[in-house]
PDB file of N, CA and C in Angstrom:
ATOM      1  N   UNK A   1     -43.163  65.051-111.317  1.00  0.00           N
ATOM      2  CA  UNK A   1     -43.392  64.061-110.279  1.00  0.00           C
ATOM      3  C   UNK A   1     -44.082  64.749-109.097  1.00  0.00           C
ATOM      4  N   UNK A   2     -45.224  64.064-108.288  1.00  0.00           N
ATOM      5  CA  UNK A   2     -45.872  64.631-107.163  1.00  0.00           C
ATOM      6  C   UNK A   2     -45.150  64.372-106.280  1.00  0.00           C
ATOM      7  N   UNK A   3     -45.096  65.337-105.512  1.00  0.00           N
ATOM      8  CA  UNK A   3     -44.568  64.780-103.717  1.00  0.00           C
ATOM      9  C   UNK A   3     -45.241  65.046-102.625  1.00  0.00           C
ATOM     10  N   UNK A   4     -46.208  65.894-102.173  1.00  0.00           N
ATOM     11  CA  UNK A   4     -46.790  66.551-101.161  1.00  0.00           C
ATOM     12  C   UNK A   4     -48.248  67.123-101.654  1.00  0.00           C
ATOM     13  N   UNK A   5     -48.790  66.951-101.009  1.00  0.00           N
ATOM     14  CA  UNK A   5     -50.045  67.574-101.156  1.00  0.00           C
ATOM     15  C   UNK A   5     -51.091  68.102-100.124  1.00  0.00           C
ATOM     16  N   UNK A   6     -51.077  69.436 -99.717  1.00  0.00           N
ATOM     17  CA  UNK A   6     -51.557  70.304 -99.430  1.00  0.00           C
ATOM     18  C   UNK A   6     -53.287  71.196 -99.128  1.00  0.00           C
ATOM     19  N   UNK A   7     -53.858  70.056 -98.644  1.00  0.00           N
ATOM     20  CA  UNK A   7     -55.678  70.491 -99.001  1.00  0.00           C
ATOM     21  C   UNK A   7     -55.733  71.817 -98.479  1.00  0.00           C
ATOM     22  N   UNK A   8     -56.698  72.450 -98.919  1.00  0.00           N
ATOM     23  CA  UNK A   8     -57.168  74.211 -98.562  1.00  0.00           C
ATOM     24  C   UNK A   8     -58.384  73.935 -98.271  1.00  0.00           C
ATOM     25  N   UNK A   9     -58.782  73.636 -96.599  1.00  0.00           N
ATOM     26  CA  UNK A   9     -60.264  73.588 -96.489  1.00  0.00           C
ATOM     27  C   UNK A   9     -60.702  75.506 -95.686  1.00  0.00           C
ATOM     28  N   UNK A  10     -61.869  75.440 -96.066  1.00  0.00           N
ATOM     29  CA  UNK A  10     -62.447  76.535 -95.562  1.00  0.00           C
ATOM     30  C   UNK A  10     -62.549  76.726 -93.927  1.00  0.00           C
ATOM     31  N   UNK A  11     -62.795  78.369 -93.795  1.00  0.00           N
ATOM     32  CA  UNK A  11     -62.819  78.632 -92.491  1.00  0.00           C
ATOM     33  C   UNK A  11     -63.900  79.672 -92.280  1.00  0.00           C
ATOM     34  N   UNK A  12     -64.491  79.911 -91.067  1.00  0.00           N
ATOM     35  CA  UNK A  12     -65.075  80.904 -91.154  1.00  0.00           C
ATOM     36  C   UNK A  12     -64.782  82.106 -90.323  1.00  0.00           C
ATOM     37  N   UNK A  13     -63.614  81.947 -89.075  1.00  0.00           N
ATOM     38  CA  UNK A  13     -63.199  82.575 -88.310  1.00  0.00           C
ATOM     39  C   UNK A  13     -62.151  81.981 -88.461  1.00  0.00           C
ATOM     40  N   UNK A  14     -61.188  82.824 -88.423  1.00  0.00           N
ATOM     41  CA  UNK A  14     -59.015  82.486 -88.636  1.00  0.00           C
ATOM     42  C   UNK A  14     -58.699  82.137 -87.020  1.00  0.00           C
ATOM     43  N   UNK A  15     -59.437  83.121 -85.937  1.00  0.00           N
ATOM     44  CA  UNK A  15     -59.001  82.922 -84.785  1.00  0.00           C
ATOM     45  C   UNK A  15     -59.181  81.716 -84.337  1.00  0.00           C
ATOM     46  N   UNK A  16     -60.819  81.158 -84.714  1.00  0.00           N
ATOM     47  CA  UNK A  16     -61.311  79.422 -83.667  1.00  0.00           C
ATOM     48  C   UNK A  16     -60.848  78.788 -84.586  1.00  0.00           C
ATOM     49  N   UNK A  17     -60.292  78.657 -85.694  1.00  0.00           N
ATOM     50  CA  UNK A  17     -60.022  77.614 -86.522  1.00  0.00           C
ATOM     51  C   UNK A  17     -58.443  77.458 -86.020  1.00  0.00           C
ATOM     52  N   UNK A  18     -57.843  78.726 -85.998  1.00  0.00           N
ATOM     53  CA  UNK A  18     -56.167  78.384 -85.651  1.00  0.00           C
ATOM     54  C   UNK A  18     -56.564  78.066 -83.791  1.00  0.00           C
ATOM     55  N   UNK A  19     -57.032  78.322 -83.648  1.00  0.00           N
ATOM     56  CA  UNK A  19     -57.300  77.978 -81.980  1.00  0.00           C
ATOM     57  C   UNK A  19     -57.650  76.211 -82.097  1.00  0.00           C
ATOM     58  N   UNK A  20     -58.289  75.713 -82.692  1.00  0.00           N
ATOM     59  CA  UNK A  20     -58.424  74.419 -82.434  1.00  0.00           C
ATOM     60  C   UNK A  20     -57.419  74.232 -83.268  1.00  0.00           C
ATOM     61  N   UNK A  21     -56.854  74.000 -84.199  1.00  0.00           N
ATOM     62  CA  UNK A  21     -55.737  73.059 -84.669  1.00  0.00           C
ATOM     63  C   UNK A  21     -54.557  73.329 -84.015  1.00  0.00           C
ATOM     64  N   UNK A  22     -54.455  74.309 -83.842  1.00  0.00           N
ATOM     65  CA  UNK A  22     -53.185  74.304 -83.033  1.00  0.00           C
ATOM     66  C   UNK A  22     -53.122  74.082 -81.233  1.00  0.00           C
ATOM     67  N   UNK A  23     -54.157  74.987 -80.551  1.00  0.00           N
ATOM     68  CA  UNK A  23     -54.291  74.397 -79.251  1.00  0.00           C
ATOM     69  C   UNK A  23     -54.661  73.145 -78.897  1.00  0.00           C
ATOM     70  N   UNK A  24     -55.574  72.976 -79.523  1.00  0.00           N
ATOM     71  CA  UNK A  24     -56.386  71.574 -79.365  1.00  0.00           C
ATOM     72  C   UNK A  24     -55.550  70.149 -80.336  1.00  0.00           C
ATOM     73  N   UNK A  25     -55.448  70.444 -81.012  1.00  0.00           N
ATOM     74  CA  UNK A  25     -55.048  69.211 -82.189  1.00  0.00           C
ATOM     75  C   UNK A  25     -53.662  69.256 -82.090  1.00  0.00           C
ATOM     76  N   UNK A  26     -52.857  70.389 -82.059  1.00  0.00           N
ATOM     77  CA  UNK A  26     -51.268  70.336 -81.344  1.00  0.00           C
ATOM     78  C   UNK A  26     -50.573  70.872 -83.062  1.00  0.00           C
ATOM     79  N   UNK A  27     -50.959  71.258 -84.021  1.00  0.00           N
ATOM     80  CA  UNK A  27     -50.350  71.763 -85.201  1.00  0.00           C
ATOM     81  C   UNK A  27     -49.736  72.903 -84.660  1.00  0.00           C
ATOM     82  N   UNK A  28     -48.809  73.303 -85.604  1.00  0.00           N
ATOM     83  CA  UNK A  28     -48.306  74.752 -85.354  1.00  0.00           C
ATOM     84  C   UNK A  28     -48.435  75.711 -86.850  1.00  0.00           C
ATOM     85  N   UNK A  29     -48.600  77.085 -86.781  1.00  0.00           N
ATOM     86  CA  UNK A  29     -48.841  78.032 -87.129  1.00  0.00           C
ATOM     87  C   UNK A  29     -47.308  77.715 -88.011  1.00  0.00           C
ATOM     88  N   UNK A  30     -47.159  77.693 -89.883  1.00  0.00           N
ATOM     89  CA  UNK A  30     -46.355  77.773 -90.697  1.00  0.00           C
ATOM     90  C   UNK A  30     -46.489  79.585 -91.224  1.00  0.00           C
ATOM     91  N   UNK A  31     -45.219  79.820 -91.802  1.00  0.00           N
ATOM     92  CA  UNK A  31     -45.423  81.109 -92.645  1.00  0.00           C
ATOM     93  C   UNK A  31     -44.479  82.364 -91.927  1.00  0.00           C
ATOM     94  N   UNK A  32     -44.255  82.682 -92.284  1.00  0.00           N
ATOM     95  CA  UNK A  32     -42.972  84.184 -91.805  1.00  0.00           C
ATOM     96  C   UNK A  32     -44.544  85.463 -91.570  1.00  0.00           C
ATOM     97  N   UNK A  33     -45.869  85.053 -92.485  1.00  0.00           N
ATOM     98  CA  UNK A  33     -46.324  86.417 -92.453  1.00  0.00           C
ATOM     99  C   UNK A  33     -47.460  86.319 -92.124  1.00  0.00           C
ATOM    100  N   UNK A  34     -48.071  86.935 -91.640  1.00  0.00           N
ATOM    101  CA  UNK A  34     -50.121  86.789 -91.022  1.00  0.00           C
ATOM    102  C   UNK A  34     -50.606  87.261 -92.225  1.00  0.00           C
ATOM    103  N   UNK A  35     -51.237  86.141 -92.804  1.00  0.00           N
ATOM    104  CA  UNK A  35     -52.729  86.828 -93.569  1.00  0.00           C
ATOM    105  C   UNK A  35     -53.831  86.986 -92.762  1.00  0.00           C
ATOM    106  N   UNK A  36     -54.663  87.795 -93.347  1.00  0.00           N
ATOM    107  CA  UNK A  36     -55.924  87.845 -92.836  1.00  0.00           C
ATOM    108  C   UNK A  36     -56.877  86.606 -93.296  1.00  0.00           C
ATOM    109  N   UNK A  37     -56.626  86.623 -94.727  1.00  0.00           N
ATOM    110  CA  UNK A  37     -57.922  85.527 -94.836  1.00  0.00           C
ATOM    111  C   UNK A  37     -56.737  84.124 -95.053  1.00  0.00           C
ATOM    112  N   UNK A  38     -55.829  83.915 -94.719  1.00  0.00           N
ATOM    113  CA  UNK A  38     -55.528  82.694 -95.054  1.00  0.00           C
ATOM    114  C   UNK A  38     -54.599  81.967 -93.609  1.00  0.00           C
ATOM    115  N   UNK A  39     -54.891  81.039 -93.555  1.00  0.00           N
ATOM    116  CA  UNK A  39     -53.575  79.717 -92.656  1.00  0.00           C
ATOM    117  C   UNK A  39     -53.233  78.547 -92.860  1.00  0.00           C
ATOM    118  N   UNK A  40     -52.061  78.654 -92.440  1.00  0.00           N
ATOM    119  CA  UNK A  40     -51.420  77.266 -93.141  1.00  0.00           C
ATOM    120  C   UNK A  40     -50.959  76.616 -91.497  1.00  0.00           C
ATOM    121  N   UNK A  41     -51.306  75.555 -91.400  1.00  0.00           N
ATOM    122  CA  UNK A  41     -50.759  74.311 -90.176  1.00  0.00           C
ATOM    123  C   UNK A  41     -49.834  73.544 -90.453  1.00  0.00           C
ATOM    124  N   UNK A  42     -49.200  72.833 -89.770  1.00  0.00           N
ATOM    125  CA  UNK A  42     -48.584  71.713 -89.887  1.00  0.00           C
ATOM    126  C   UNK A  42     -48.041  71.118 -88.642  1.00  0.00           C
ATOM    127  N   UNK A  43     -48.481  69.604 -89.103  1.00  0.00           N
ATOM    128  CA  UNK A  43     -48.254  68.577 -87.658  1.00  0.00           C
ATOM    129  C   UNK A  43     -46.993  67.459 -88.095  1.00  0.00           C
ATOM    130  N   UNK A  44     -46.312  67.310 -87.798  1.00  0.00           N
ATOM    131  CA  UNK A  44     -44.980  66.130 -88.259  1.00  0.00           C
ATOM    132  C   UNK A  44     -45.233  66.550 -89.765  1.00  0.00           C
ATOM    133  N   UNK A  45     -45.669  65.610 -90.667  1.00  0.00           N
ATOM    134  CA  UNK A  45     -45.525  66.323 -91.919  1.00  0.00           C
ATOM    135  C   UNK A  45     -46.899  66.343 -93.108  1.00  0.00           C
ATOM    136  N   UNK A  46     -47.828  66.354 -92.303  1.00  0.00           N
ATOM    137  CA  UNK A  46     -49.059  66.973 -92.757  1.00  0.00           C
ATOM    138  C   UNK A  46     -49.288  68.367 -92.505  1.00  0.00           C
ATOM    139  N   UNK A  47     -49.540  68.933 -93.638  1.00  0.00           N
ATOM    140  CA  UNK A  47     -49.907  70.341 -94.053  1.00  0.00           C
ATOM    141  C   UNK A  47     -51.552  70.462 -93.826  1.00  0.00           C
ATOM    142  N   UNK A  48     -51.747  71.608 -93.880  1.00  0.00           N
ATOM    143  CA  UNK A  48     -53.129  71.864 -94.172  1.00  0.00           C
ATOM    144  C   UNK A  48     -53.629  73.261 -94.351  1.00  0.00           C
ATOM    145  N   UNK A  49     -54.088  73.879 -95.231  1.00  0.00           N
ATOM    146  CA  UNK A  49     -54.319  75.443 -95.605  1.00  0.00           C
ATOM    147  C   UNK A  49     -55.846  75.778 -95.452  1.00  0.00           C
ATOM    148  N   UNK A  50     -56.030  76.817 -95.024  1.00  0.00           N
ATOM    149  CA  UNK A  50     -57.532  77.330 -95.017  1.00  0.00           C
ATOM    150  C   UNK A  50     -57.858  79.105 -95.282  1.00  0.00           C
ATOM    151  N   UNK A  51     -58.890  79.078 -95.963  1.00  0.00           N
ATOM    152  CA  UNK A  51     -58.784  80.190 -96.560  1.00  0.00           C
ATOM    153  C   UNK A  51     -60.334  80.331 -96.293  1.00  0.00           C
ATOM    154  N   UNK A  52     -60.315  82.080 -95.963  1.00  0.00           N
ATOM    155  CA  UNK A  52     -61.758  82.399 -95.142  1.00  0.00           C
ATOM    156  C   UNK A  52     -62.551  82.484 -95.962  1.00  0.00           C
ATOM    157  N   UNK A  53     -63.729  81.854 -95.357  1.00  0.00           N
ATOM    158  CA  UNK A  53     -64.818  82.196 -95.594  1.00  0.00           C
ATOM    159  C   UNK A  53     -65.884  82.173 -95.347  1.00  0.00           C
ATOM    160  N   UNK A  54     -66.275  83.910 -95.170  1.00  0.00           N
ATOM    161  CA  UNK A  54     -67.607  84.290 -94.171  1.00  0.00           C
ATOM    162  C   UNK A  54     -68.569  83.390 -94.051  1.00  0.00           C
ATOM    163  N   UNK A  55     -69.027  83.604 -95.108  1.00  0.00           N
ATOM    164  CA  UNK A  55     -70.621  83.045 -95.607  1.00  0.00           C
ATOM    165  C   UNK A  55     -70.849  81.663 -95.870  1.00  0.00           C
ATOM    166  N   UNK A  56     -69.736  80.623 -95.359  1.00  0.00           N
ATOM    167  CA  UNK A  56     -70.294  79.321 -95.350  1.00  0.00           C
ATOM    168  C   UNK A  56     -70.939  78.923 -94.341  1.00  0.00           C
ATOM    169  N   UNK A  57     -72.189  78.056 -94.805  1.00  0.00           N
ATOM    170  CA  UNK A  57     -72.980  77.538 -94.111  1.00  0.00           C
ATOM    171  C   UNK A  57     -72.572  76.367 -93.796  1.00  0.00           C
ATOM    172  N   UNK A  58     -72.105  75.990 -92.175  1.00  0.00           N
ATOM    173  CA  UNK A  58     -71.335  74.552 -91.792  1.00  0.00           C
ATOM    174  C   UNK A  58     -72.286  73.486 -92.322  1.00  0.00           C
ATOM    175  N   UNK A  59     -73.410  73.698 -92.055  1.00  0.00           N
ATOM    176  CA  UNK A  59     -74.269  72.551 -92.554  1.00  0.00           C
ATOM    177  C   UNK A  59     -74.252  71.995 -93.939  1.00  0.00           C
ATOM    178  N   UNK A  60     -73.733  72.982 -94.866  1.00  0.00           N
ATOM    179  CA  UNK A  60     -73.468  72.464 -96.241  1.00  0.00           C
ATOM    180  C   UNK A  60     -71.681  72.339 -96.903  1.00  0.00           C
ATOM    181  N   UNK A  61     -71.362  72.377 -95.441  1.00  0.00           N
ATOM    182  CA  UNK A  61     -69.614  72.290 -95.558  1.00  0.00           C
ATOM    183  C   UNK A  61     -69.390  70.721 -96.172  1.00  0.00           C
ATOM    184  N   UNK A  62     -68.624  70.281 -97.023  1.00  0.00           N
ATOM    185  CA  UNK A  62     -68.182  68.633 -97.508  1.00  0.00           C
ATOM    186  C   UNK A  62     -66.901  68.481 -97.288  1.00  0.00           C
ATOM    187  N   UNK A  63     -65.935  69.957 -96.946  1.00  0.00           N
ATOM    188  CA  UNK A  63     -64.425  69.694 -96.806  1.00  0.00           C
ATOM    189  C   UNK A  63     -64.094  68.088 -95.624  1.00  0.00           C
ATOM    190  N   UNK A  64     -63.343  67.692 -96.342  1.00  0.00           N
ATOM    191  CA  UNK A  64     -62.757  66.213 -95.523  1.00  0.00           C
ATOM    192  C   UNK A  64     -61.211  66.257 -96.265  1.00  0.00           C
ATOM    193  N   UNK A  65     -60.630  65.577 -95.188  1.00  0.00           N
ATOM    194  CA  UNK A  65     -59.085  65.043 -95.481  1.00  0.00           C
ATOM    195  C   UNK A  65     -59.010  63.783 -94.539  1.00  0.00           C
ATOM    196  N   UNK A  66     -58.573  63.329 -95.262  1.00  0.00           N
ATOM    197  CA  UNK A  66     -58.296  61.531 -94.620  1.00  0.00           C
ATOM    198  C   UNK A  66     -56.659  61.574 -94.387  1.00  0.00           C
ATOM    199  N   UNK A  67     -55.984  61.520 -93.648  1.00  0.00           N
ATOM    200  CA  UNK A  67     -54.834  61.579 -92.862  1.00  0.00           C
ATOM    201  C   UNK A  67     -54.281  60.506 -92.258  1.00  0.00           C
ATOM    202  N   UNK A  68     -53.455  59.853 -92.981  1.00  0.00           N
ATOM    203  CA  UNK A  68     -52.667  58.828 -92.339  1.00  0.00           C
ATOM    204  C   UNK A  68     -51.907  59.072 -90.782  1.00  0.00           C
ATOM    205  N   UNK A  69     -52.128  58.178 -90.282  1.00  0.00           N
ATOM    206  CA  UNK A  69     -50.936  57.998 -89.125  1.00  0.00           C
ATOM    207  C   UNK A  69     -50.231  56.693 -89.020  1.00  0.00           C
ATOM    208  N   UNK A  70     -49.286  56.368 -88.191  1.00  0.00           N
ATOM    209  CA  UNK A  70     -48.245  55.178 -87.882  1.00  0.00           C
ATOM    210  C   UNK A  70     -48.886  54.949 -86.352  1.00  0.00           C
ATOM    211  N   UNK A  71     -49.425  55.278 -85.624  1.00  0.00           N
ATOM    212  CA  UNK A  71     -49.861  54.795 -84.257  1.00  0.00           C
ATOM    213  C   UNK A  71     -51.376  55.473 -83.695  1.00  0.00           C
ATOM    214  N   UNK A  72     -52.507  55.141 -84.470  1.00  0.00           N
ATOM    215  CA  UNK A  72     -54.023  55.567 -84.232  1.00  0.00           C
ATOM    216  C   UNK A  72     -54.423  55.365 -82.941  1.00  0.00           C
ATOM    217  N   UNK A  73     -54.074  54.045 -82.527  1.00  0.00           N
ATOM    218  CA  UNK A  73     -54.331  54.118 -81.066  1.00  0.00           C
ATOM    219  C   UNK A  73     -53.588  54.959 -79.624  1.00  0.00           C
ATOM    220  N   UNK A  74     -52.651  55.457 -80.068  1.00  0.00           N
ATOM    221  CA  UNK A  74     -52.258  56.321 -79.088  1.00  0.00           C
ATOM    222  C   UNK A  74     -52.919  57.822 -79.608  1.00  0.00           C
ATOM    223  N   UNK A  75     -52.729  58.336 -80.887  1.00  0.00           N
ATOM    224  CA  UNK A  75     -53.517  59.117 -81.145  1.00  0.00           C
ATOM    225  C   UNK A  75     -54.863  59.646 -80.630  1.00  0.00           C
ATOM    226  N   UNK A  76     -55.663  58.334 -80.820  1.00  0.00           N
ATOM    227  CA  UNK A  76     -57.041  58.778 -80.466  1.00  0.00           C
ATOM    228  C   UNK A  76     -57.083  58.729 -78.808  1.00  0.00           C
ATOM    229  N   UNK A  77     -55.932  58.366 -78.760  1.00  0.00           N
ATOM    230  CA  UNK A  77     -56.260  58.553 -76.912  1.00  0.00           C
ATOM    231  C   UNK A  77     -55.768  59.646 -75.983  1.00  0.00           C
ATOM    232  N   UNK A  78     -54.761  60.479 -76.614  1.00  0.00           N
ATOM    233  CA  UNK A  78     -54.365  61.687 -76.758  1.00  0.00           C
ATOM    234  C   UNK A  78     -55.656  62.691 -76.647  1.00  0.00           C
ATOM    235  N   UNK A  79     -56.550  62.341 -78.272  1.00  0.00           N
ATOM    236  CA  UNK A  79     -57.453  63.261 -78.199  1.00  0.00           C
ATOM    237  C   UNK A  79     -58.922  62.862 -77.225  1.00  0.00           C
ATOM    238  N   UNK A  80     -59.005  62.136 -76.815  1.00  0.00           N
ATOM    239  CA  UNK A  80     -59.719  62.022 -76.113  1.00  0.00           C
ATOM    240  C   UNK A  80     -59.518  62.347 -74.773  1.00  0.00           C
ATOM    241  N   UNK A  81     -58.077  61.816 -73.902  1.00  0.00           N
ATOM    242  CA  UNK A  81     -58.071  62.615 -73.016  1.00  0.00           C
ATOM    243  C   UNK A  81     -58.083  64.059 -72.841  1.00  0.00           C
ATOM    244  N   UNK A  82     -57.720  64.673 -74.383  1.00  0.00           N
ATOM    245  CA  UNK A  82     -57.803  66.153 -74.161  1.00  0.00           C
ATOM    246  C   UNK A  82     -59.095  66.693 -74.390  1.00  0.00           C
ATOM    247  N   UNK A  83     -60.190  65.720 -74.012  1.00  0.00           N
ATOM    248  CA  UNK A  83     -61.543  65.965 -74.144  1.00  0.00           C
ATOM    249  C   UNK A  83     -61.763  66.613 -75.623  1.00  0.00           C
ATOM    250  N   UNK A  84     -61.322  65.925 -76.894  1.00  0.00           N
ATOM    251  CA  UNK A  84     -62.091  66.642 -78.224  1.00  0.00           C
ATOM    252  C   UNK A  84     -62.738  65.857 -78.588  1.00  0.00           C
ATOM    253  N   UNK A  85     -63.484  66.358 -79.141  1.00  0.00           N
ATOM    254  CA  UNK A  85     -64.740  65.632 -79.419  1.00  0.00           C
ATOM    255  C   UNK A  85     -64.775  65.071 -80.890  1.00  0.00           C
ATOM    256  N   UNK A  86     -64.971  63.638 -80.733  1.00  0.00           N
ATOM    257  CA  UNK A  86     -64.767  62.616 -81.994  1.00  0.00           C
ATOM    258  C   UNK A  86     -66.367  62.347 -82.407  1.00  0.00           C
ATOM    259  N   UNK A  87     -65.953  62.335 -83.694  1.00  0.00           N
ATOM    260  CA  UNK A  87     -67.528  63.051 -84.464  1.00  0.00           C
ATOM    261  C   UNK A  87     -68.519  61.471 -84.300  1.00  0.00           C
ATOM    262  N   UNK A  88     -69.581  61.392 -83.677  1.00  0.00           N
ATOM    263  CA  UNK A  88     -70.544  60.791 -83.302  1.00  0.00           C
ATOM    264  C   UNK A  88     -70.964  59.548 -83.850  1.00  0.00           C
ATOM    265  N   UNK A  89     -70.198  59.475 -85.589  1.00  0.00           N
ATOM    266  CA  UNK A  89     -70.163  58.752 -86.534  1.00  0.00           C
ATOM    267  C   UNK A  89     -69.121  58.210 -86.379  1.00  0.00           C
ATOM    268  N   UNK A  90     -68.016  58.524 -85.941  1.00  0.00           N
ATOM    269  CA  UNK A  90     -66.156  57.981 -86.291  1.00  0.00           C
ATOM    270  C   UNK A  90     -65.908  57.575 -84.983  1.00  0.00           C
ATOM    271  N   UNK A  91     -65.996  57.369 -84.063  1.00  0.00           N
ATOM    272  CA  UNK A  91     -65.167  56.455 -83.391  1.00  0.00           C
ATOM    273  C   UNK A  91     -64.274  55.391 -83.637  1.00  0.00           C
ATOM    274  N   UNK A  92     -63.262  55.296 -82.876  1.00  0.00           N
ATOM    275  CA  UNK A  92     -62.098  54.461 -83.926  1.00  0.00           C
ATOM    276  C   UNK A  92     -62.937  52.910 -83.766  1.00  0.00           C
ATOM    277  N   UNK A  93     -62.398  52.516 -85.599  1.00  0.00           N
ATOM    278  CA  UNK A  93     -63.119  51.508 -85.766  1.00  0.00           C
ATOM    279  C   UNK A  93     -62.215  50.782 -86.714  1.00  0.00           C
ATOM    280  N   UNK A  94     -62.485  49.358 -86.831  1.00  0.00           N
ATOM    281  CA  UNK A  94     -61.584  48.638 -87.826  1.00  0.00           C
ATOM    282  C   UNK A  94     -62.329  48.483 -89.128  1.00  0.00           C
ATOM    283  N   UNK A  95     -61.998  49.112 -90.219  1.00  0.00           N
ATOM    284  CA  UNK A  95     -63.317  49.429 -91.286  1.00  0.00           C
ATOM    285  C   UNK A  95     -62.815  47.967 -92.237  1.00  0.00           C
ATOM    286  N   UNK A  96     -63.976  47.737 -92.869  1.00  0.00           N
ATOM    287  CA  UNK A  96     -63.794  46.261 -93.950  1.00  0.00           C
ATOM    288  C   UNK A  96     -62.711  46.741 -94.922  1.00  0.00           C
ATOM    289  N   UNK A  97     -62.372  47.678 -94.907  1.00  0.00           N
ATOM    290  CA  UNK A  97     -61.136  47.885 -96.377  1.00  0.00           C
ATOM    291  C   UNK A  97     -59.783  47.944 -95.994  1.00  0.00           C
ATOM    292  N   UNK A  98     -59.827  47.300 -93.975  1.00  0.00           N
ATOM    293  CA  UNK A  98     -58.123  47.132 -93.994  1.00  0.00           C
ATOM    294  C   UNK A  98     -57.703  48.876 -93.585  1.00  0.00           C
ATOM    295  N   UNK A  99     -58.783  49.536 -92.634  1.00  0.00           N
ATOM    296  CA  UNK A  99     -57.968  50.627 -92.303  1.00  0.00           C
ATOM    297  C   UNK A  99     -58.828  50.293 -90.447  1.00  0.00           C
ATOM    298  N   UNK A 100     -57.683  51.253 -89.700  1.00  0.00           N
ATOM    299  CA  UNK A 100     -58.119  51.379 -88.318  1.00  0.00           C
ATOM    300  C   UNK A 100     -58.465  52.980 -88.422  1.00  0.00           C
ATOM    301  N   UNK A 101     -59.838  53.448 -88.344  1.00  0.00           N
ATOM    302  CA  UNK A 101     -59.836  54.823 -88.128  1.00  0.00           C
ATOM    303  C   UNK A 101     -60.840  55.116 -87.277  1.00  0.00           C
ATOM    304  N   UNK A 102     -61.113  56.613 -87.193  1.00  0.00           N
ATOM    305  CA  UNK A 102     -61.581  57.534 -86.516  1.00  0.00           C
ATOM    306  C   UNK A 102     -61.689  59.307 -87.472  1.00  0.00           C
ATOM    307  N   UNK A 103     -62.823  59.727 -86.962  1.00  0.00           N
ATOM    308  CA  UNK A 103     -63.324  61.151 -87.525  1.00  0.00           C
ATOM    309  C   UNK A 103     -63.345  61.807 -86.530  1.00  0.00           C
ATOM    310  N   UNK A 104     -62.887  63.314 -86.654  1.00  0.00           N
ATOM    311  CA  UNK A 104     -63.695  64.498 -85.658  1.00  0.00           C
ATOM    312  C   UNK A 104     -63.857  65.659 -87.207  1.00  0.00           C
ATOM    313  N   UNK A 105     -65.015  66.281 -86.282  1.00  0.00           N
ATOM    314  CA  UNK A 105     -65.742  67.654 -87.465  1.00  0.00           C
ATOM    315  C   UNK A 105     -64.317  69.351 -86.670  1.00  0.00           C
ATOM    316  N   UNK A 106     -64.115  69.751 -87.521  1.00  0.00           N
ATOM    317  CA  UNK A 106     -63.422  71.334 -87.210  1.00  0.00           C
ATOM    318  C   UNK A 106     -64.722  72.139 -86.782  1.00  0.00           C
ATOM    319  N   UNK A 107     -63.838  73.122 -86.424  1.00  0.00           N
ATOM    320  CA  UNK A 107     -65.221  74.021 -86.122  1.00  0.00           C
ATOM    321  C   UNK A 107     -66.285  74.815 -87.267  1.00  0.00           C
ATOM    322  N   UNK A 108     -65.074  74.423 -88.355  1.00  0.00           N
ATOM    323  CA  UNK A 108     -66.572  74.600 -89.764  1.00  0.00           C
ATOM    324  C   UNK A 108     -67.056  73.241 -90.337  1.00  0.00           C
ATOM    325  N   UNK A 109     -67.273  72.123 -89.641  1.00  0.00           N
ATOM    326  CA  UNK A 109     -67.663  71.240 -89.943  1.00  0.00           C
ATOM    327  C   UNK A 109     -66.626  70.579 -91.100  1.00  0.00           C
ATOM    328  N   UNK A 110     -65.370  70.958 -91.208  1.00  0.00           N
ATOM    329  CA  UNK A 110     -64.685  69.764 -92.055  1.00  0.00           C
ATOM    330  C   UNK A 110     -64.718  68.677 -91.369  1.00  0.00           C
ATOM    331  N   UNK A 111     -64.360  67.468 -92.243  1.00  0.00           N
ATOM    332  CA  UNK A 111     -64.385  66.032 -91.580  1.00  0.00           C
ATOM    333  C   UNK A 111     -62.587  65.692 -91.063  1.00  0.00           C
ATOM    334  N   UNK A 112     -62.623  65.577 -90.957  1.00  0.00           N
ATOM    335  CA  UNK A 112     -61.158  65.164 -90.106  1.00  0.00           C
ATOM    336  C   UNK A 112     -60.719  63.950 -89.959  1.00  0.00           C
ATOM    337  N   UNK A 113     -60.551  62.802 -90.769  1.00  0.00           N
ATOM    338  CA  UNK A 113     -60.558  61.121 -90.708  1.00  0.00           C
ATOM    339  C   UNK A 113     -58.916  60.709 -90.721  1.00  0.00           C
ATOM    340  N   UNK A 114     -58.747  59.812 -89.648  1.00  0.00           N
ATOM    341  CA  UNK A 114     -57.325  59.509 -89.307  1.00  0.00           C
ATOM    342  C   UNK A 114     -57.191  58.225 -89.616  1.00  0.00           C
ATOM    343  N   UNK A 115     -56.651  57.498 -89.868  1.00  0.00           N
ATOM    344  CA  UNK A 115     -56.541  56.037 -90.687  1.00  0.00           C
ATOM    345  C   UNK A 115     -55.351  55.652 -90.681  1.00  0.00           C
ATOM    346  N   UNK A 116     -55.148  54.387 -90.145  1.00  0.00           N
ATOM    347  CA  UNK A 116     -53.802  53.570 -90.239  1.00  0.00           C
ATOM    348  C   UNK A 116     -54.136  52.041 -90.193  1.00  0.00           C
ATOM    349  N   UNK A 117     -53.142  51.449 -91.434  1.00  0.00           N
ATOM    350  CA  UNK A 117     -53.416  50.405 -92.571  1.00  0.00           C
ATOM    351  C   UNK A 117     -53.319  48.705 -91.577  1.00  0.00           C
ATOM    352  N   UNK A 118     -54.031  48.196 -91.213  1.00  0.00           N
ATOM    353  CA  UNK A 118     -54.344  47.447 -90.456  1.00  0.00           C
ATOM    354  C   UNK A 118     -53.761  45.831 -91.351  1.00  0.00           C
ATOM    355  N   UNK A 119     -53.308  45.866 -92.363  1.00  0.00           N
ATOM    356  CA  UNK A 119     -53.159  44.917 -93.406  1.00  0.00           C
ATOM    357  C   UNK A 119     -51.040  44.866 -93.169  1.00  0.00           C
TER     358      UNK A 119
END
């Protein structure tokens, strides 16, 4: 049986990547031990793992995770007053399939999509 699931998006620096999810986005640092090439986040009870790597080119990055929440509109207003920047495309919107969302890009260009079920 599944219960949890865990995406591993890429990074290209451990420091600005744990610097925005955790300063900026409010996750905290999981794990008893520091890797070098790897981190694991977690916010209430979304996970998220990233594992380095130098040589990606953000421009050809596709990592995305679509992330439920229970209250989008306080959310996105959170991140906006904390001045982050919501990706140019995603502004929160009421999409035809019955979701309320919003996107921001990481600093390796993952997609970042927050969604709560409007139905």
């Amino acid at each position: 049986m599944l219960t949890d699931i865990h995406p591993k998006l890429p990074m290209r620096n451990k420091t600005i990547t744990k610097d925005y999810y955790i300063n900026q986005l409010g996750f905290r640092e999981l794990g008893d031990k520091d890797y070098e090439d790897y981190l694991m986040v977690k916010k209430d009870t979304v996970e998220i793992h990233f594992f380095l790597f130098k040589d990606l080119n953000p421009k050809e990055n596709y990592g995305q995770v679509y992330i439920r929440t229970d209250n989008i509109d306080q959310l996105y207003q959170e991140l906006l007053d904390k001045k982050i920047a919501i990706h140019p495309n995603g502004k929160l919107t009421i999409q035809p399939w019955g979701q309320k969302e919003f996107s921001l890009l990481d600093p390796d260009t993952n997609l970042l999509t927050f969604g709560q079920s409007i139905l």
